[in-house]
N, C-alpha and C. Protein backbone atom coordinates (compact mmCIF):
# COMPACT_ATOMS: atom_id res chain seq x y z
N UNK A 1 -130.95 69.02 34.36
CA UNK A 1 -129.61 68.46 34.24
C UNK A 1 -129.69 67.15 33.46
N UNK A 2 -128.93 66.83 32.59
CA UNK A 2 -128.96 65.74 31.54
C UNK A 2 -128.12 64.52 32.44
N UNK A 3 -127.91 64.27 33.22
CA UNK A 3 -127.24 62.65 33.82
C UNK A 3 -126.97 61.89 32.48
N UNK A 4 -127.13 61.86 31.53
CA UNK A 4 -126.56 60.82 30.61
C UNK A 4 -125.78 61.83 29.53
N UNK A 5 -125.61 62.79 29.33
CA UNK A 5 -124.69 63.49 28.61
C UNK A 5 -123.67 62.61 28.55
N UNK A 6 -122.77 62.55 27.48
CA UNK A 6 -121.45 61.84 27.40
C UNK A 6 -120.55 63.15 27.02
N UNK A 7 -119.38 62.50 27.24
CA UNK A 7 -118.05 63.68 27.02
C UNK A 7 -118.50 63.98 25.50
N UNK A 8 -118.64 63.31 24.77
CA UNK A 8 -118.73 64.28 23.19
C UNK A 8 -119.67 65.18 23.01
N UNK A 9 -121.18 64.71 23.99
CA UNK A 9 -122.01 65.98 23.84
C UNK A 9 -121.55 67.06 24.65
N UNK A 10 -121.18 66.53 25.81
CA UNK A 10 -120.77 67.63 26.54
C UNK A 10 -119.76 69.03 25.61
N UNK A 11 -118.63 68.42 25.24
CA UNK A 11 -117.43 68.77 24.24
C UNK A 11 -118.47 69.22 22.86
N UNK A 12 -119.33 69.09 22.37
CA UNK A 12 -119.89 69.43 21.32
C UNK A 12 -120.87 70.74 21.53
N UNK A 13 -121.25 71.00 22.99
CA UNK A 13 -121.87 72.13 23.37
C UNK A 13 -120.53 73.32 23.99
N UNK A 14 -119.53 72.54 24.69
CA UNK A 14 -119.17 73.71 25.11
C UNK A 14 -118.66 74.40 23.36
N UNK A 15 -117.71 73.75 22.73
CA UNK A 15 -117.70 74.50 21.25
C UNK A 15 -118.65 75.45 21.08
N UNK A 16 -119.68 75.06 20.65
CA UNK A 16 -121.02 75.71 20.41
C UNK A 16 -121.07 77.02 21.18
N UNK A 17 -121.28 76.71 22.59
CA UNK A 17 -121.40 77.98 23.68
C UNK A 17 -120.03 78.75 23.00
N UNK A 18 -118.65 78.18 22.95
CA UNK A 18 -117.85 79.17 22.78
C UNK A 18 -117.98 79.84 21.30
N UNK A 19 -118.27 79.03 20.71
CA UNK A 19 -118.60 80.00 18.77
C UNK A 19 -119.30 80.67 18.78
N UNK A 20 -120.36 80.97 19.76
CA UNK A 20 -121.25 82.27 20.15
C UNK A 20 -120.84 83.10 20.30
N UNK A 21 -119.87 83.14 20.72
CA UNK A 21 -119.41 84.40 21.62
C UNK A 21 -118.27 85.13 20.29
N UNK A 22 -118.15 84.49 18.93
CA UNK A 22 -117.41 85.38 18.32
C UNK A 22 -116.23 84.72 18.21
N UNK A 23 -115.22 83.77 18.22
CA UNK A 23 -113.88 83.83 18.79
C UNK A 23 -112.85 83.87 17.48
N UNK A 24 -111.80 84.54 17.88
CA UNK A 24 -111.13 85.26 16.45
C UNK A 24 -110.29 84.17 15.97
N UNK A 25 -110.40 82.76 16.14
CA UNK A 25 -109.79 81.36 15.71
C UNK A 25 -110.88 80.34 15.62
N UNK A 26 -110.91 79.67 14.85
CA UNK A 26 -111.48 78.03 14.79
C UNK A 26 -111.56 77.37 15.94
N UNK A 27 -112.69 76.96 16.89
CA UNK A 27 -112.57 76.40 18.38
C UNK A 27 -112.64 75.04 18.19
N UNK A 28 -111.42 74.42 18.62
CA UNK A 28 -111.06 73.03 18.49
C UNK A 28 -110.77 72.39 20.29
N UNK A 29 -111.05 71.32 20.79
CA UNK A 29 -110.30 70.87 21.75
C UNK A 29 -109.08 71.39 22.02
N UNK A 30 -107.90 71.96 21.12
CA UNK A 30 -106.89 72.54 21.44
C UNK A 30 -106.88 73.90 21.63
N UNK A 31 -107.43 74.31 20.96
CA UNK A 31 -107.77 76.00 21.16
C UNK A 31 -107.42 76.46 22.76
N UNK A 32 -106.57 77.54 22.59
CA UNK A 32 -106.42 78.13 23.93
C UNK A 32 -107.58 79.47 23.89
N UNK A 33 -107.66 79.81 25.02
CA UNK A 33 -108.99 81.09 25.29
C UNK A 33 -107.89 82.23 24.76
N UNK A 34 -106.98 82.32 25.42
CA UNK A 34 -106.14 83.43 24.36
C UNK A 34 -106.06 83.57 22.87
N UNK A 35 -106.17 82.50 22.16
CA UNK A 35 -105.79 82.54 21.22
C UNK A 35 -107.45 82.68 20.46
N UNK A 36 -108.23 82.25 20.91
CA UNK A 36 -109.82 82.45 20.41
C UNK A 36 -110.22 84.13 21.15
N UNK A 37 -109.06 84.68 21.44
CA UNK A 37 -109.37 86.11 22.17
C UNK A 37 -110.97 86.30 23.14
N UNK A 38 -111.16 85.01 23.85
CA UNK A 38 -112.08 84.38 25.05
C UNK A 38 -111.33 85.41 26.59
N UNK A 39 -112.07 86.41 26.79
CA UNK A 39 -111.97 86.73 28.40
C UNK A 39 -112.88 86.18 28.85
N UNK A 40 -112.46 86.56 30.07
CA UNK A 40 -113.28 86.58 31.51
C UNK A 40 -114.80 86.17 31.56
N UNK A 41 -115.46 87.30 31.12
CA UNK A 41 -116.57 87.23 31.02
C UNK A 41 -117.24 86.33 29.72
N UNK A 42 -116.61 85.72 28.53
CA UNK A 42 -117.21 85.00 28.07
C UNK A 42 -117.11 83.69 28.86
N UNK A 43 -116.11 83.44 29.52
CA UNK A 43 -116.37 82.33 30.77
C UNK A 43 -117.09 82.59 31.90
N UNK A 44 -117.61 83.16 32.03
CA UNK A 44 -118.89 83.28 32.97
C UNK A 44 -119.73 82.99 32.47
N UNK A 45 -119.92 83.20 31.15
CA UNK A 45 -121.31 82.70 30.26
C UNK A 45 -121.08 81.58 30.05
N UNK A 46 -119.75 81.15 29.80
CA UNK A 46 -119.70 79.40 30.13
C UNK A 46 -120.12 78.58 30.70
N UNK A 47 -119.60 78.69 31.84
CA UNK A 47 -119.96 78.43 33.41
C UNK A 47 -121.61 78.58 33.44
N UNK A 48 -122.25 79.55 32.94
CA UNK A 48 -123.51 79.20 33.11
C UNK A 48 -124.28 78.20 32.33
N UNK A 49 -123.19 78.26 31.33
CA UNK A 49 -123.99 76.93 30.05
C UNK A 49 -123.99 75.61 31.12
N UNK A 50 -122.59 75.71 31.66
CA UNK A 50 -122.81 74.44 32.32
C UNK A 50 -123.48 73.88 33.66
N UNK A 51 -123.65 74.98 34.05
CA UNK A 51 -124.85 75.07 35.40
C UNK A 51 -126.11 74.52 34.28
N UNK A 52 -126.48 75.41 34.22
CA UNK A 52 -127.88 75.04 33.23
C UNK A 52 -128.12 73.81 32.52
N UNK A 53 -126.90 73.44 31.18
CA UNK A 53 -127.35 72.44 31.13
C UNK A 53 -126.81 70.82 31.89
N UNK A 54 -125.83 70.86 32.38
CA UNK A 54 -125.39 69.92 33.28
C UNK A 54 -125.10 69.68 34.80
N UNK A 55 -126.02 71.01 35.63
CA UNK A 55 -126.01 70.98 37.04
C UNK A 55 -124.04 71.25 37.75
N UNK A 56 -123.13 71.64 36.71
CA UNK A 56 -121.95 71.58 36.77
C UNK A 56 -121.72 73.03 37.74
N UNK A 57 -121.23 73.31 38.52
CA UNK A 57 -120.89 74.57 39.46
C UNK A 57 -119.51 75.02 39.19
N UNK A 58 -119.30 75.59 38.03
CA UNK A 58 -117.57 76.41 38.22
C UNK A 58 -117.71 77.83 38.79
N UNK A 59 -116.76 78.02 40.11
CA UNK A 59 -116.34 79.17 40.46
C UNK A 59 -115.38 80.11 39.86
N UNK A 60 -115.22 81.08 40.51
CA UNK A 60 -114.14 81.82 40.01
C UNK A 60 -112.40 81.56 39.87
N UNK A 61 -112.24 80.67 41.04
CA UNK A 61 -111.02 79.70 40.90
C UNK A 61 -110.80 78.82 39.78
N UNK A 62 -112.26 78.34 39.38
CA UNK A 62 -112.15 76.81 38.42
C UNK A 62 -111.59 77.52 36.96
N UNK A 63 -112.70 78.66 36.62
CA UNK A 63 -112.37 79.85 35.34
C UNK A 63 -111.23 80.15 35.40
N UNK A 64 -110.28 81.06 36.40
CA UNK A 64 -109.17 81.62 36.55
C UNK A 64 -107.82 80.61 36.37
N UNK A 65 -107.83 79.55 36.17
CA UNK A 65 -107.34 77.95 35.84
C UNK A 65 -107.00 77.64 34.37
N UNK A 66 -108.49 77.80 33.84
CA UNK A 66 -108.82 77.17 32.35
C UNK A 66 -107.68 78.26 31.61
N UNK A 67 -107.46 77.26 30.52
CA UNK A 67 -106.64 77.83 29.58
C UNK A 67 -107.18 77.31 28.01
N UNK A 68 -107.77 76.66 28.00
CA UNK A 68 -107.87 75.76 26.57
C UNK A 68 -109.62 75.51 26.87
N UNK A 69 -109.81 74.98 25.27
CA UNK A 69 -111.33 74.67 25.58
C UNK A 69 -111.23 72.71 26.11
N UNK A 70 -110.66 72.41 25.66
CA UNK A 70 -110.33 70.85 26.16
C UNK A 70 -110.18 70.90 27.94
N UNK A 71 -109.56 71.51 28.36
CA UNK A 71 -109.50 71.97 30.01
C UNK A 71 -111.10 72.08 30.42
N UNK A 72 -111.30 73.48 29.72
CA UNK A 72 -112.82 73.41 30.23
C UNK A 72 -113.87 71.88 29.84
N UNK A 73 -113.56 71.51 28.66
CA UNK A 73 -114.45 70.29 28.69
C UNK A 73 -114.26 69.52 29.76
N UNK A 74 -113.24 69.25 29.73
CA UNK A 74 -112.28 68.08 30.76
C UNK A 74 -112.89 68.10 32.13
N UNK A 75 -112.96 69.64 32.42
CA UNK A 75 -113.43 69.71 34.49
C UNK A 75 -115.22 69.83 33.94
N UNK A 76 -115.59 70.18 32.93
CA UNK A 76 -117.05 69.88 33.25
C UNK A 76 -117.47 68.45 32.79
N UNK A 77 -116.71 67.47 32.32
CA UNK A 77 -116.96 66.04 32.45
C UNK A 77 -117.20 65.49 33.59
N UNK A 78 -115.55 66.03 34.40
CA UNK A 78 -115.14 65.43 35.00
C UNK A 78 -116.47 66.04 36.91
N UNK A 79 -116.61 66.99 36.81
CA UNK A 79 -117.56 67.58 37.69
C UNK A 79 -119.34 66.84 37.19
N UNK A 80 -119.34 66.78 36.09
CA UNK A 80 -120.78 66.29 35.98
C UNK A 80 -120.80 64.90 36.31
N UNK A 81 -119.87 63.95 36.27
CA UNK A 81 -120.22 62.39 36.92
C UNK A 81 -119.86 62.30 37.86
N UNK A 82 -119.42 63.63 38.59
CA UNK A 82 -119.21 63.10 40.20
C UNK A 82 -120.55 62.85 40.63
């Protein structure tokens, strides 16, 4: 787990994790998962980016929530400096 990550690296990997996965739009902080045609299961592979690299725990509630990639940055900031 990285303890000194800052929001831009953080925000600069989840991008990354999500441009892996294919997404049929440009992934910006605004980007909605609909609109990058992002299901389910590419947020599970999320969620594991952020276990892995930031000790961050999203459940199935936290995923079922997210709408945007800025959202997801936002709760894994906001979960990694608790």
């Amino acid at each position: 787990m990285s303890a000194t990550a800052t929001p831009a690296e953080i925000e600069a990997r989840v991008i990354e994790a999500i441009e892996s996965f294919g997404p049929a739009a440009p992934v910006t902080r605004e980007a909605s998962f609909q609109e990058l045609d992002i299901d389910s299961l590419d947020l599970v592979e999320l969620a594991q980016v952020a276990e892995e690299d930031y000790g961050v725990e999203l459940k199935a509630e936290d995923l079922k929530d997210l709408k945007s990639v800025g959202g997801a940055v936002d709760l894994i900031v906001a979960r990694a400096a608790a």
